[in-house]
C-alpha atoms as a PDB file:
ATOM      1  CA  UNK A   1      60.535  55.061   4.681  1.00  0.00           C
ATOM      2  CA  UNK A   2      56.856  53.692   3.703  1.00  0.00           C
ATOM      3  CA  UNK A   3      56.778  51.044   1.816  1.00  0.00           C
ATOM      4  CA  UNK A   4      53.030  51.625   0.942  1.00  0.00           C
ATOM      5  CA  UNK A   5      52.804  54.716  -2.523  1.00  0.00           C
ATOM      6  CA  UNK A   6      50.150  57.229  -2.256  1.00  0.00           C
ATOM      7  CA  UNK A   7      46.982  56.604  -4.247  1.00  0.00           C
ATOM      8  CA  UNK A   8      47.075  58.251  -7.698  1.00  0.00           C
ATOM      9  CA  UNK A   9      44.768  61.197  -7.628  1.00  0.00           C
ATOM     10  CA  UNK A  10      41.773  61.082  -9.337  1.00  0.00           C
ATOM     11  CA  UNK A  11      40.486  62.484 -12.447  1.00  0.00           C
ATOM     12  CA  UNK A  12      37.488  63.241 -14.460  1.00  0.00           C
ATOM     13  CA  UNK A  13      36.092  61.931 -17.538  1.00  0.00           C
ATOM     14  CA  UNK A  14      33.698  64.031 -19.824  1.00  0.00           C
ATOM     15  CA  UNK A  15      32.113  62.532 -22.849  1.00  0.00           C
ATOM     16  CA  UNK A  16      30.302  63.418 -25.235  1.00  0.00           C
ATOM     17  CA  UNK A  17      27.161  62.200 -27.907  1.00  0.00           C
ATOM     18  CA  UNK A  18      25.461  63.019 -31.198  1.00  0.00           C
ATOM     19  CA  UNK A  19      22.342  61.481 -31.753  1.00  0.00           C
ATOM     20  CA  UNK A  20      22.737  60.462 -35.381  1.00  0.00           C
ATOM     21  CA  UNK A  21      20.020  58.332 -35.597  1.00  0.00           C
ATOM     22  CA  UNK A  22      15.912  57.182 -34.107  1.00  0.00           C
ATOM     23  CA  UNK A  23      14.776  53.606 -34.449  1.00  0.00           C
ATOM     24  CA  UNK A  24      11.784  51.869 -32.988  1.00  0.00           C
ATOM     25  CA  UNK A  25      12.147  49.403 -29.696  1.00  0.00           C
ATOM     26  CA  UNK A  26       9.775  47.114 -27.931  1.00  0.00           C
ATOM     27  CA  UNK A  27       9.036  49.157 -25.021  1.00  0.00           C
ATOM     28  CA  UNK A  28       7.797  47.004 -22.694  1.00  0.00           C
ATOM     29  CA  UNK A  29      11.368  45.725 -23.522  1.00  0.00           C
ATOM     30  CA  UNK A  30      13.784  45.341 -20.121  1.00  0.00           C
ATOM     31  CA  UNK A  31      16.663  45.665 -21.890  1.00  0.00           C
ATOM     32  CA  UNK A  32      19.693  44.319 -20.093  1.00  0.00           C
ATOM     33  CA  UNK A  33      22.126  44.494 -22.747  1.00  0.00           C
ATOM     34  CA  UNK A  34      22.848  45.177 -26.678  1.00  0.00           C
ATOM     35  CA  UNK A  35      25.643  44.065 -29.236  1.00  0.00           C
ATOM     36  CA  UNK A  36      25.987  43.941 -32.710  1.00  0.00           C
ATOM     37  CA  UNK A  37      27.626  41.256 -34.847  1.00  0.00           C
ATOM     38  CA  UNK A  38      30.461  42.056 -37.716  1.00  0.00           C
ATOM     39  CA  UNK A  39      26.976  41.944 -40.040  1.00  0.00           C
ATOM     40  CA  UNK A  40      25.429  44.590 -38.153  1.00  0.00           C
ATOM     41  CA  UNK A  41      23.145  42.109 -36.642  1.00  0.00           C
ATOM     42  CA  UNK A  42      21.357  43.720 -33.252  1.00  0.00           C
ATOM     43  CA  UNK A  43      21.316  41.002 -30.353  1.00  0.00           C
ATOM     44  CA  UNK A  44      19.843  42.346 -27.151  1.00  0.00           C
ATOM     45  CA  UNK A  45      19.409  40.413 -23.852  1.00  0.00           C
ATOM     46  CA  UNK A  46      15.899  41.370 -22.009  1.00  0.00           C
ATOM     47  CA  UNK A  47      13.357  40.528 -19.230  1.00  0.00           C
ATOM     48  CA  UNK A  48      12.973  40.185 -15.607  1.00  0.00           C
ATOM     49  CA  UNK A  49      13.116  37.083 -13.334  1.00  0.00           C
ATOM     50  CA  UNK A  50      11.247  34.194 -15.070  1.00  0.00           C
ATOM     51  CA  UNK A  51      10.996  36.437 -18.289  1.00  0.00           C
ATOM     52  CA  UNK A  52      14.658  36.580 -19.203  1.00  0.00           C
ATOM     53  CA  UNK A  53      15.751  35.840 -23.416  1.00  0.00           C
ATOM     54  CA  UNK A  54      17.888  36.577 -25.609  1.00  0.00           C
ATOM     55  CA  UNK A  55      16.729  38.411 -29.097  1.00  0.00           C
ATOM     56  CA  UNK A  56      18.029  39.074 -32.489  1.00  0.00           C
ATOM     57  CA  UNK A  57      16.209  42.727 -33.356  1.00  0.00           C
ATOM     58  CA  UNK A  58      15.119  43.545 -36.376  1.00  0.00           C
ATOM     59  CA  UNK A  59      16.889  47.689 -36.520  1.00  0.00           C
ATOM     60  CA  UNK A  60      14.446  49.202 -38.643  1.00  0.00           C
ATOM     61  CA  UNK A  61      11.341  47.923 -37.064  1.00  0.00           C
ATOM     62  CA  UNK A  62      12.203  46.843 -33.529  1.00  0.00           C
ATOM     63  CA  UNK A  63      10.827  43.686 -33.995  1.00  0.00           C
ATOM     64  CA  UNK A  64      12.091  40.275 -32.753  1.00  0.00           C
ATOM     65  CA  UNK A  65      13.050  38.196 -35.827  1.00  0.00           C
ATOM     66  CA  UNK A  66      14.310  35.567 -33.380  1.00  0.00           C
ATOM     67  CA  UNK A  67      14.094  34.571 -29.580  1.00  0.00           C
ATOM     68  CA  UNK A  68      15.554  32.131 -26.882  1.00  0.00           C
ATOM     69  CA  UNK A  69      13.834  32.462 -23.819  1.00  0.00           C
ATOM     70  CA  UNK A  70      16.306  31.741 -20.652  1.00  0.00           C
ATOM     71  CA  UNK A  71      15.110  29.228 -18.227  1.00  0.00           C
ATOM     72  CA  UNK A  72      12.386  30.463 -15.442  1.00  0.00           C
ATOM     73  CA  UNK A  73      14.980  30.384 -12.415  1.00  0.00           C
ATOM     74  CA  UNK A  74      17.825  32.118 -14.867  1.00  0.00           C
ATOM     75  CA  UNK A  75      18.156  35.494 -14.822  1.00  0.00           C
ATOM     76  CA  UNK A  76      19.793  37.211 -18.078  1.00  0.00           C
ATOM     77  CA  UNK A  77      21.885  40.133 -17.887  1.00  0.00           C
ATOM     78  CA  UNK A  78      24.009  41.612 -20.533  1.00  0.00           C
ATOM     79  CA  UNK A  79      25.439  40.019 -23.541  1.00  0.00           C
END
């Protein structure tokens, strides 16, 4: 008798989207991540190497209201 139990078979997930909604964003923007705070604040995490900060996003006009840039040799991904 094995000891070892087959792998569960696999299965697929479909999902779905509605567009409910267009707002302006910085498009020169490398956008690494995105979360909102319980005041529907929009924080998003963006840059390359040496260009990496963290920004609180104005929705309605995509503009930075606020920015910490991450150190040069730190690299910022997600949120």
């Amino acid at each position: 008798k094995s000891l070892v139990e087959p792998a569960p078979k696999a299965s697929t997930y479909v999902s779905s989207f509605e567009v409910i909604a267009e707002h302006p964003h910085d498009s020169s923007a490398f956008t690494q991540g995105l979360a909102f705070d319980a005041a529907g604040r929009l924080y998003e995490s963006d840059g390359l190497f040496g260009r990496s900060a963290v920004r609180r996003v104005d929705v309605a006009t995509g503009h930075s209201i606020a920015r910490t840039a991450n150190d040069e040799h730190i690299f910022g991904e997600g949120i």
